[in-house]
Each structure stands twice: as C-alpha cells, then as structure tokens.
Protein backbone atom coordinates (compact mmCIF):
# COMPACT_ATOMS: atom_id res chain seq x y z
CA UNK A 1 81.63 107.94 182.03
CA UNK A 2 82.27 105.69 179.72
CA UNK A 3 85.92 105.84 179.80
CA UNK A 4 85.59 104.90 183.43
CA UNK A 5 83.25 101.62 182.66
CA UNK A 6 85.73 100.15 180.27
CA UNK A 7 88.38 100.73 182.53
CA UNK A 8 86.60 99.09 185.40
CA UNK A 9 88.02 95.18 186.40
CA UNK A 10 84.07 94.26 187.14
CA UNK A 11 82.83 95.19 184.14
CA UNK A 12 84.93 92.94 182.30
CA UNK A 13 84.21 90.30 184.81
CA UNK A 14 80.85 90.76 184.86
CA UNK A 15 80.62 91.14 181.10
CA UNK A 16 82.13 87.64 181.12
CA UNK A 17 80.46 85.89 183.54
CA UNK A 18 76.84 87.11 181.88
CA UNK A 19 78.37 85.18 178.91
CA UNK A 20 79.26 82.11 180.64
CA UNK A 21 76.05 81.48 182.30
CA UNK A 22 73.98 82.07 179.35
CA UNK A 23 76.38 79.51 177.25
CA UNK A 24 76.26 77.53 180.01
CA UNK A 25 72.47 77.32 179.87
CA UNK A 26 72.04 77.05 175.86
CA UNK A 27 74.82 73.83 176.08
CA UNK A 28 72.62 72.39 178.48
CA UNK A 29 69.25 72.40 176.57
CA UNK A 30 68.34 68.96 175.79
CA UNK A 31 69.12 70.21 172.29
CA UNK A 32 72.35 69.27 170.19
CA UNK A 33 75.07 71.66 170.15
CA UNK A 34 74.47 72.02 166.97
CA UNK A 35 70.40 72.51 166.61
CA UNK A 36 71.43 75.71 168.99
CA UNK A 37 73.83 76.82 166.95
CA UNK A 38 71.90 76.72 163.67
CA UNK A 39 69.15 78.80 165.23
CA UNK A 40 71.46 81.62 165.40
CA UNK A 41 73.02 83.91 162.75
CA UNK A 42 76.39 83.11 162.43
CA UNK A 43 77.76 86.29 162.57
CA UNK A 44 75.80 87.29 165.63
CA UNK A 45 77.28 84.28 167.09
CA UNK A 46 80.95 85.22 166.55
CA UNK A 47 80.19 88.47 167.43
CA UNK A 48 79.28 86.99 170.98
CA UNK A 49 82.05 84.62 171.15
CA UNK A 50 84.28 87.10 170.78
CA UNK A 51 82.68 89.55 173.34
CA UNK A 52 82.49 86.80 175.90
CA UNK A 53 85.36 84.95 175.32
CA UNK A 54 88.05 86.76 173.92
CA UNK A 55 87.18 90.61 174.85
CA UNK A 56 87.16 90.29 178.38
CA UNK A 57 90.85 88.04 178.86
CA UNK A 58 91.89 90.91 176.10
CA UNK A 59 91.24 93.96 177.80
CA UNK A 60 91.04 93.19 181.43
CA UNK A 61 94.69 93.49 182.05
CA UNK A 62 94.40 97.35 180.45
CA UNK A 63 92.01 98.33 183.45
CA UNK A 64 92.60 99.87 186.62
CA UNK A 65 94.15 97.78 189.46
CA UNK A 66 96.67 96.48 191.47
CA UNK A 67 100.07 95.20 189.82
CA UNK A 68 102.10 91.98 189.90
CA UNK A 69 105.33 93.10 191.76
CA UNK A 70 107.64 91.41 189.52
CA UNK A 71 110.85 92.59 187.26
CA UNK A 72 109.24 94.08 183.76
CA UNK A 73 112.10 91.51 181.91
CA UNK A 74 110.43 88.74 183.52
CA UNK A 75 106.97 89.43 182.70
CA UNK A 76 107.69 90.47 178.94
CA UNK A 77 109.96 87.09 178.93
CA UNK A 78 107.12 84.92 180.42
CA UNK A 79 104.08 86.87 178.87
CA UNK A 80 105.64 87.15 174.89
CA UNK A 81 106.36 83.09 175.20
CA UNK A 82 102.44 82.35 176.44
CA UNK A 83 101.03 84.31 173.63
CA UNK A 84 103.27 83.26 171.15
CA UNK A 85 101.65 79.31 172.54
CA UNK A 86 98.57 80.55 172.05
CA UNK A 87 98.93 81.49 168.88
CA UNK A 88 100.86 78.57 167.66
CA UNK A 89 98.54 76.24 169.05
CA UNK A 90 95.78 78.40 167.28
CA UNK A 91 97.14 78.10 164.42
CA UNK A 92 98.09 74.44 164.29
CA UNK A 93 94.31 73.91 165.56
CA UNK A 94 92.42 75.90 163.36
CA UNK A 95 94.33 74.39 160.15
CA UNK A 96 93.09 71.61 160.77
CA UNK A 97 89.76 72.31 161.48
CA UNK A 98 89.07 75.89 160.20
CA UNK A 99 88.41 79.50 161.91
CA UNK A 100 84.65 78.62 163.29
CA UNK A 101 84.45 74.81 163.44
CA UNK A 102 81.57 75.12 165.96
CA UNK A 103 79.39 76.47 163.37
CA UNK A 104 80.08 74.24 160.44
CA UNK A 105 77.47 71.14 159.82
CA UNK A 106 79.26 68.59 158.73
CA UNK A 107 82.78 68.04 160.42
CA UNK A 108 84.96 65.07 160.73
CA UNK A 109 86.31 64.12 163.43
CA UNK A 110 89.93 65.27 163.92
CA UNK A 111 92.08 62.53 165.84
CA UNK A 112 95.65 63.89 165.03
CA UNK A 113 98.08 66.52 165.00
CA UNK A 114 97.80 68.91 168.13
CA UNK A 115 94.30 67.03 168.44
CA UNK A 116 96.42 63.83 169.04
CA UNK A 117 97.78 65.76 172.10
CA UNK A 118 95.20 67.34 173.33
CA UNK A 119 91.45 67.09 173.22
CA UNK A 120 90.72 71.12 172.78
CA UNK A 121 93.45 72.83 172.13
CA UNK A 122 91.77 76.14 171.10
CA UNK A 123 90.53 76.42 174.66
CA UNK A 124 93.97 75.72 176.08
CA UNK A 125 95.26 78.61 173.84
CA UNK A 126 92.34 80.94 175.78
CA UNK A 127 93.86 80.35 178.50
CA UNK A 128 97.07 80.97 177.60
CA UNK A 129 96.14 84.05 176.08
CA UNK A 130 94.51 85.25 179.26
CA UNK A 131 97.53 84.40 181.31
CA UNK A 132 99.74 85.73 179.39
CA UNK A 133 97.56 89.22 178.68
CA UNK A 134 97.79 89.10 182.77
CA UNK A 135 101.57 87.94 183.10
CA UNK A 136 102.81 90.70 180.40
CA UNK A 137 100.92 93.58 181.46
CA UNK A 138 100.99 92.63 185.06
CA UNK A 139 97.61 93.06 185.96
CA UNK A 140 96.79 91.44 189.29
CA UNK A 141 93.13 91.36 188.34
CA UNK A 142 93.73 89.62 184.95
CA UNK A 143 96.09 86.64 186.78
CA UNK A 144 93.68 85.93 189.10
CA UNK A 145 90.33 85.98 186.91
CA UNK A 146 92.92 84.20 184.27
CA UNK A 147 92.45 80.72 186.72
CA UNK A 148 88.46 80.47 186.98
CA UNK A 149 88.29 81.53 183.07
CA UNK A 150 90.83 78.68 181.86
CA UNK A 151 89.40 76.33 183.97
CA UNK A 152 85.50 77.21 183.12
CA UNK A 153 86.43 75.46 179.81
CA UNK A 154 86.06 72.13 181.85
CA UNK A 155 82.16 72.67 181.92
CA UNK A 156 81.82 73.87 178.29
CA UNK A 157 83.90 70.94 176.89
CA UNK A 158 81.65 68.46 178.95
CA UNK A 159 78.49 69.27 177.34
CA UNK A 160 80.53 69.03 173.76
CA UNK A 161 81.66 66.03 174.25
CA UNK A 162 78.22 64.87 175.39
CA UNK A 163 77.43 66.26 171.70
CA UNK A 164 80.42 64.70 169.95
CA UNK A 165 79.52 61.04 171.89
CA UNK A 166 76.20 61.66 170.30
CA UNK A 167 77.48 62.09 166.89
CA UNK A 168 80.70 60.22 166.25
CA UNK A 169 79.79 57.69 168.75
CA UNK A 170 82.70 54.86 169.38
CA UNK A 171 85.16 56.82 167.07
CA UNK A 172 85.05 59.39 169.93
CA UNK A 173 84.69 57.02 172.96
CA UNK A 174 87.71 55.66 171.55
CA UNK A 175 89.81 59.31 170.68
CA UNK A 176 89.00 60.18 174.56
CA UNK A 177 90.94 57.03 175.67
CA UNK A 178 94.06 57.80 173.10
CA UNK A 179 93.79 61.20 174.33
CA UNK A 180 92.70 61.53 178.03
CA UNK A 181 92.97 65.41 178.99
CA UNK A 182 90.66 68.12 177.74
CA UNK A 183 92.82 71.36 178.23
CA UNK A 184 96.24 69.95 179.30
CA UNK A 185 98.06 68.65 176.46
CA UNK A 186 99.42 64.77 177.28
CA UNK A 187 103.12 65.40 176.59
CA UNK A 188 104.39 61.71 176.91
C-alpha cells in the first residue's frame, strides 16, 4: 500500500502543490517574511522546505510513468551537467549567504558574486535540479511537472522582494536594476 503511494506521480504532485499553496498563503499575510518565519520552529520549517520543495523534484522521476524516448548517453550527458549546475550554483550561493538564509534575522544584503548575476540563484538551482532529476532518469512526469515547479518560483520571489524592498529599501531598488532577472541568470 504504501509502496504503491510513494510510487504514485500524483502523490508527489499533490504533495507539492499542498506546499505551494500554503507558502503561497503565509507570504501573502500582511506580515513580513520574516515575523512568519520567526513564529515557527526552525527545524520544523526545514523539515517542510525540504518536503515541499526538494522531496517531490527528488523522487518524482523514481515513480511509475511514461519515459522520455531518448538515447540513455544523452540523458546521463544532459542530466549529470544540470545537477552538477545546481550544485555549483548552490554552493557558490549558499557561501555567501549560508545553508538557511531565510531563517536568519539579521542579513546583509548580498549584491555580488553569483548574486551579481542573478537575483535568486538557489531557486534557479531547484529548477535545475528538477530538470535534471527528470532529464537523467527520463521520467516524462518529472519533465513536465519540472516547468510549472521552476517557474512557481516567480510568485514566491515576488512576495520576497516585496519583503526585501521593505527592509533594505533603495539598496535593493537599486540591486534589482543592476540585476534585472529573478531566476535567469543575466549572462552579458
């Protein structure tokens, strides 16, 4: 019974899409970001991030479904180079601001390195890591919930950077001109 839920497509989905809504809901309290986040324990609040936004991009190209019909070399070659993105841009990201910088209290704001190229790069690497879960494993299912989950970012990242406006003011107003794109890094 159980072996059959886990290996279900919708119950990842599902799973994930519970998540969303009810982020999606806290973020748009007329409470800070942060006056949420402090009402929570911490590690109850990883623990959910990481059900709801890493477990489900994870294991959804493990369940039962239809396959992408291409060559296994080309799917190891194009999956193994978008995980090894995400985690470089994971890395790079969270050295500069730290594992869980959503539930520290007093951050600077960080203007440069990856951040210089892109506004939230930890949320490009999701999506990276979902397409590439998809792409290696060649999980039809996974590609195609891979697109709505990459680009859901869009709405989280617009009610934190109604936050951040709130907080760093100008120095912000100004970063989002120097670096216009919120998931797409600005290459030139």
């Amino acid at each position: 019974m159980l072996n059959n839920l886990v290996t279900n497509p919708l119950f990842w989905i599902s799973g994930y899409l519970i998540g969303y809504i009810t982020v999606i809901i806290a973020l748009s309290l007329p409470k800070t970001l942060t006056e949420v986040e402090n009402k929570i324990p911490k590690l109850l609040l990883r623990i959910y991030i990481l059900c709801t936004f890493i477990a489900p991009p994870v294991a959804l190209p493990f369940t039962k479904g239809s396959k992408i019909p291409i060559p296994t070399y080309i799917a190891l070659t194009i999956g193994i180079f978008l995980l090894g993105m995400n985690f470089v841009i994971k890395i790079l990201a969270q050295r500069q601001i730290g594992p869980f910088p959503a539930l520290k209290s007093k951050a600077k704001l960080v203007t440069t390195g990856i951040y210089g190229t892109v506004r939230h790069p930890l949320y490009m690497s999701n999506g990276l890591l979902a397409i590439g879960m998809a792409i290696l494993l060649k999980s039809m299912y996974a590609l195609l919930f891979s697109i709505p989950y990459s680009l859901s970012y869009l709405l989280i990242t617009y009610f934190e950077e109604r936050d951040l406006l709130k907080k760093y003011g100008k120095d912000y107003q100004e970063y989002k001109k120097r670096v216009p794109y919120r998931i797409i890094p600005r290459i030139f």
